[in-house]
Protein backbone atom coordinates (compact mmCIF):
# COMPACT_ATOMS: atom_id res chain seq x y z
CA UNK A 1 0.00 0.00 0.00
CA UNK A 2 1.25 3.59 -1.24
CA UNK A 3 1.95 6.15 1.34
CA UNK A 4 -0.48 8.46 -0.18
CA UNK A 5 -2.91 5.26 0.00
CA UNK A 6 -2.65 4.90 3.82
CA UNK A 7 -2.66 9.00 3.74
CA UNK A 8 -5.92 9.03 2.11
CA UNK A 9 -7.68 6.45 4.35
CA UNK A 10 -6.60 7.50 7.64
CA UNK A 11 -9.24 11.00 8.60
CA UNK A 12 -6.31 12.37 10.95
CA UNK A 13 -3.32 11.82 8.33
CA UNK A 14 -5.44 13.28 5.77
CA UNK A 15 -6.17 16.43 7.70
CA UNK A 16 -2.41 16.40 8.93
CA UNK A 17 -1.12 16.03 5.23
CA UNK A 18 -3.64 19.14 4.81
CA UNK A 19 -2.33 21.35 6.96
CA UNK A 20 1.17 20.44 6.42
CA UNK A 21 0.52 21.26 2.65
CA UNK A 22 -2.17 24.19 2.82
CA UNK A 23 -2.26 27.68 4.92
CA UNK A 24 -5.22 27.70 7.08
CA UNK A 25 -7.91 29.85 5.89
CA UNK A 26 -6.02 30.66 2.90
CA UNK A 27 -6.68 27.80 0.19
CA UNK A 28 -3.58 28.19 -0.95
CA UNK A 29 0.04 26.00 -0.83
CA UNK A 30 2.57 26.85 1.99
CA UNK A 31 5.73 28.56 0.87
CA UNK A 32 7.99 25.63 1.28
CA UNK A 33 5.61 23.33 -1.07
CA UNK A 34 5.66 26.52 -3.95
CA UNK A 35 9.93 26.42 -3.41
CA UNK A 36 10.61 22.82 -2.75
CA UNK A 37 7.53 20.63 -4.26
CA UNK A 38 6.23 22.18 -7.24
CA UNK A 39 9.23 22.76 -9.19
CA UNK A 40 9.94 18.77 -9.21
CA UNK A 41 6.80 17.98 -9.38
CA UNK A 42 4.72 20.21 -12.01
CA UNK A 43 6.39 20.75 -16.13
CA UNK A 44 6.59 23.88 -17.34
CA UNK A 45 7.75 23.67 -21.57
CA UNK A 46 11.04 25.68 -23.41
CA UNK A 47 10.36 29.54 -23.45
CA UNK A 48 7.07 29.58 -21.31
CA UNK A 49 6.49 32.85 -18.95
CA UNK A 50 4.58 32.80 -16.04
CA UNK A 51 4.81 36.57 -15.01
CA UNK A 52 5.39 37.73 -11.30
CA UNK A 53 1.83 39.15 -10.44
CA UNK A 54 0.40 35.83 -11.17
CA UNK A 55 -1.57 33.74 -8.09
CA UNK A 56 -0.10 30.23 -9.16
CA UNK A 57 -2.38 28.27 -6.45
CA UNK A 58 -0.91 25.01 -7.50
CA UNK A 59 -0.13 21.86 -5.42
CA UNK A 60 2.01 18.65 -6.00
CA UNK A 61 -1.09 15.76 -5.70
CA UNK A 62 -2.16 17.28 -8.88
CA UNK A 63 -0.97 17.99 -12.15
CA UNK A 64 -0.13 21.43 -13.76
CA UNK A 65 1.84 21.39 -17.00
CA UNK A 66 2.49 24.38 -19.25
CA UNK A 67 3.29 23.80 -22.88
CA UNK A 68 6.29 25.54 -24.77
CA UNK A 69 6.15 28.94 -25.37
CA UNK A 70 2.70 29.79 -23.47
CA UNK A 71 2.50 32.60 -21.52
CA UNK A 72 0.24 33.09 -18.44
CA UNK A 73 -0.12 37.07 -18.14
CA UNK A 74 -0.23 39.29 -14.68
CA UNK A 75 -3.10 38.66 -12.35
CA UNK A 76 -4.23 35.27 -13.22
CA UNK A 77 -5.09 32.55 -10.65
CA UNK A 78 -4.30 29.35 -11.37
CA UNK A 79 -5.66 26.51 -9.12
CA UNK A 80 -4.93 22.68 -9.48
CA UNK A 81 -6.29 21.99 -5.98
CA UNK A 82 -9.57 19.77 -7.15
CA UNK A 83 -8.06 18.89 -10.69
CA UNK A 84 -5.10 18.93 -13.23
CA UNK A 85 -4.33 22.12 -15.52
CA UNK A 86 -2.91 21.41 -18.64
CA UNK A 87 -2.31 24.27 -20.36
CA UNK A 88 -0.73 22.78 -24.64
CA UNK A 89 2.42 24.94 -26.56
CA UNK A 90 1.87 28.47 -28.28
CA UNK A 91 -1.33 29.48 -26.34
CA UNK A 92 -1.75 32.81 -24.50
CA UNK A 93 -3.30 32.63 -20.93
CA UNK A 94 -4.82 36.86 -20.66
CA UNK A 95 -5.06 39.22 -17.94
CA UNK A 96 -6.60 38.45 -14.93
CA UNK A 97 -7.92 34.80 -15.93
CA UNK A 98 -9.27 32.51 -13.28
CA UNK A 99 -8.88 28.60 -14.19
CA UNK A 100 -9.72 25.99 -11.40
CA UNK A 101 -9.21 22.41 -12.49
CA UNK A 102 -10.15 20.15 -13.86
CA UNK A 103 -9.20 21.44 -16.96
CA UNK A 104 -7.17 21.12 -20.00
CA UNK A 105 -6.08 23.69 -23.14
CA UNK A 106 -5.05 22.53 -25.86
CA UNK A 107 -2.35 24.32 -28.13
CA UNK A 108 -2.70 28.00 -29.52
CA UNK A 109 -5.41 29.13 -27.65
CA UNK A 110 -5.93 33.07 -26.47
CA UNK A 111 -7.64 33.92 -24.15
CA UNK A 112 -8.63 37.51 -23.63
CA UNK A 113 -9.20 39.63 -19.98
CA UNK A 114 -11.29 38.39 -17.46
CA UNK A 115 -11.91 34.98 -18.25
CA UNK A 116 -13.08 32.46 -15.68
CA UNK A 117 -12.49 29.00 -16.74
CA UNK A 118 -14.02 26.59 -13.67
CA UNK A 119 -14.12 22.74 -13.85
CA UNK A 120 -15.41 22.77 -10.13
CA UNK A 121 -18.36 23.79 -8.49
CA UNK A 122 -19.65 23.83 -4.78
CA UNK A 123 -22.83 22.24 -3.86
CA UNK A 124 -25.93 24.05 -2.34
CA UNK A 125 -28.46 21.95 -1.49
CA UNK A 126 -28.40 22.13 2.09
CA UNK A 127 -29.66 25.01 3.26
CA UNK A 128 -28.49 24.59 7.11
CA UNK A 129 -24.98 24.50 5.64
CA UNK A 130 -23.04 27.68 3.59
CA UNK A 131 -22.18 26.25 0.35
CA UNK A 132 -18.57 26.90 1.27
CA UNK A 133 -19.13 24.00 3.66
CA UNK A 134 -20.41 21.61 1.15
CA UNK A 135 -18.88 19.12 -0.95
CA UNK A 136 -17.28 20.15 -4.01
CA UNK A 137 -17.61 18.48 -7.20
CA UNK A 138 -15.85 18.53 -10.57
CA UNK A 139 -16.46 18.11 -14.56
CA UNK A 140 -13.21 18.49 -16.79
CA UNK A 141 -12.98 21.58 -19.35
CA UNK A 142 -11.43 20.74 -22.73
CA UNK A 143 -10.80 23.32 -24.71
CA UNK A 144 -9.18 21.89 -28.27
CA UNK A 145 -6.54 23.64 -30.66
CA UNK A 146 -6.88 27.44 -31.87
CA UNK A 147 -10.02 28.61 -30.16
CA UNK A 148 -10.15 31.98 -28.86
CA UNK A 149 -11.92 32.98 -25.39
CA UNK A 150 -12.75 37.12 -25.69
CA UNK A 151 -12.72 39.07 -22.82
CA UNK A 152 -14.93 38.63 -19.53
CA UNK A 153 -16.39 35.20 -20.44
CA UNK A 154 -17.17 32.20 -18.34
CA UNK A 155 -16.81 28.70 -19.34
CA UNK A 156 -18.99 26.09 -16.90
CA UNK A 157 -17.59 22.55 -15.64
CA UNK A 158 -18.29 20.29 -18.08
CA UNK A 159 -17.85 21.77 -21.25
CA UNK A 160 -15.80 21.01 -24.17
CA UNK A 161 -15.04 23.30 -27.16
CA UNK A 162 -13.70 22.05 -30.16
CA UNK A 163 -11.32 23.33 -32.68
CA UNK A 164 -10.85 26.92 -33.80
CA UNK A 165 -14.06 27.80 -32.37
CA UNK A 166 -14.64 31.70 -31.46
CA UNK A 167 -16.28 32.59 -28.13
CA UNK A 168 -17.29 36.06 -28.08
CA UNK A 169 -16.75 39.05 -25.35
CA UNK A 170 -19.16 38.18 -22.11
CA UNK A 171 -20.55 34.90 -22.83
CA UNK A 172 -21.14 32.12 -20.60
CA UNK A 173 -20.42 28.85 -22.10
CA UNK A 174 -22.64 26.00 -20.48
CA UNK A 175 -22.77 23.61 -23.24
CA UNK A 176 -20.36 21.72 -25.32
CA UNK A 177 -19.73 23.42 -29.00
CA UNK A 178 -18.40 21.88 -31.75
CA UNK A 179 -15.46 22.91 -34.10
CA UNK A 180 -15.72 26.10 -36.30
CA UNK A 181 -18.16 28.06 -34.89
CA UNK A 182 -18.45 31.34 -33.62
CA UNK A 183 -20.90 31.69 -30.31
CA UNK A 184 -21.53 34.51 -28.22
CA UNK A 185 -24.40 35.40 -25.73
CA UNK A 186 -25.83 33.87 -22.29
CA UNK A 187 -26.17 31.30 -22.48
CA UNK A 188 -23.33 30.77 -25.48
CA UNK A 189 -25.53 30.50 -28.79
CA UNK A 190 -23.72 29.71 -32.33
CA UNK A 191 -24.45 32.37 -34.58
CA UNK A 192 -21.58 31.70 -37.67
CA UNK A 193 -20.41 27.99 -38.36
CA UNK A 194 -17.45 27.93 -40.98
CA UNK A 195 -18.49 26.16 -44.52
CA UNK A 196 -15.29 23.84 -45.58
CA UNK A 197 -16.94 23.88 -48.98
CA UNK A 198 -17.44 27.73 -49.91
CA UNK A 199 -14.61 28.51 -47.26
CA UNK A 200 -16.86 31.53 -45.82
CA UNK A 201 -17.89 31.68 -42.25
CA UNK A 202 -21.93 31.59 -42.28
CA UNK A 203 -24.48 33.28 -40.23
CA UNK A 204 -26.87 30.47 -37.98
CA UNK A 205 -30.62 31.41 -38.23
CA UNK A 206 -31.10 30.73 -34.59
């Protein structure tokens, strides 16, 4: 049996290994597990930037990889706490982005300012607990090659966008879309789909 085995099925290891790994009240890693952990334990590609003002929320049970060349911009949280971030080569991570795990990005994607990309969310149902008391529960984000995210959207647990797809400024995303399409709105609606046989992006009569 694996040490994090016997960790995970013992109540008072588990809520030692917690507070040996998180600051109390904080939800975020201890200094010594963002100098000595995550460096060994997370990937970070050839020529990718992470700049300085960024909240990088990350911890070593889970996975955070960032591709060649990508570049995660001031102000951006990212949290692996509840899932892996993958994050592919080329793509552009804007101002100010929040992505929570699960979730994965494929290569050359932009995202603009604002974004909030969340594979978890908290329950609510129990009304004689606060929701940030209830159990949490996830739904990966995929997110396929070339899409671009404009500024102050949302994209919900669960969804998956496929390739080269256009999400427009302030939409919430709550559905999977396919490829080549352009969707904007709240919820997200397609309103141009991209014809492979005239070559022309074409309105959707909704």
């Amino acid at each position: 049996m694996s040490i994090s085995s016997i960790i995970r099925s013992n109540d008072s290891l588990k809520k030692a290994a917690r507070w040996a790994l998180i600051s109390p009240n904080q939800y975020r890693p201890r200094l010594w597990v963002r100098l000595l952990l995550n460096p060994f334990k997370h990937s970070r590609g050839k020529g990718s930037i992470i700049r300085r003002r960024t909240k990088m929320d990350l911890f070593p049970y889970k996975k955070f990889e960032l591709g060649a060349y990508s570049v995660i911009e001031d102000f951006t949280t990212i949290n692996n706490g509840v899932g892996d971030v993958h994050i592919g080569s080329r793509s552009f991570i804007g101002v100010s982005n929040v992505i929570i795990g699960p979730v994965e990005i494929a290569d050359h994607v932009m995202t603009a300012q604002n974004v909030v990309i969340s594979g978890m969310n908290h329950s609510y149902e129990d009304i004689h607990t606060p929701p940030t008391m209830q159990k949490v529960s996830t739904s990966k984000i995929t997110i396929a090659e070339n899409v671009w995210v404009g500024a102050n959207s949302v994209i919900t647990a669960g969804v998956s966008i496929g390739r080269h797809t256009i999400i427009g400024a302030g939409s919430v995303v709550t559905k999977d879309l396919p490829a080549y399409c352009v969707a904007v709105g709240n919820p997200a609606k397609i309103i141009k789909r991209y014809n492979h046989d005239t070559r022309l992006w074409e309105k959707v009569n909704n």
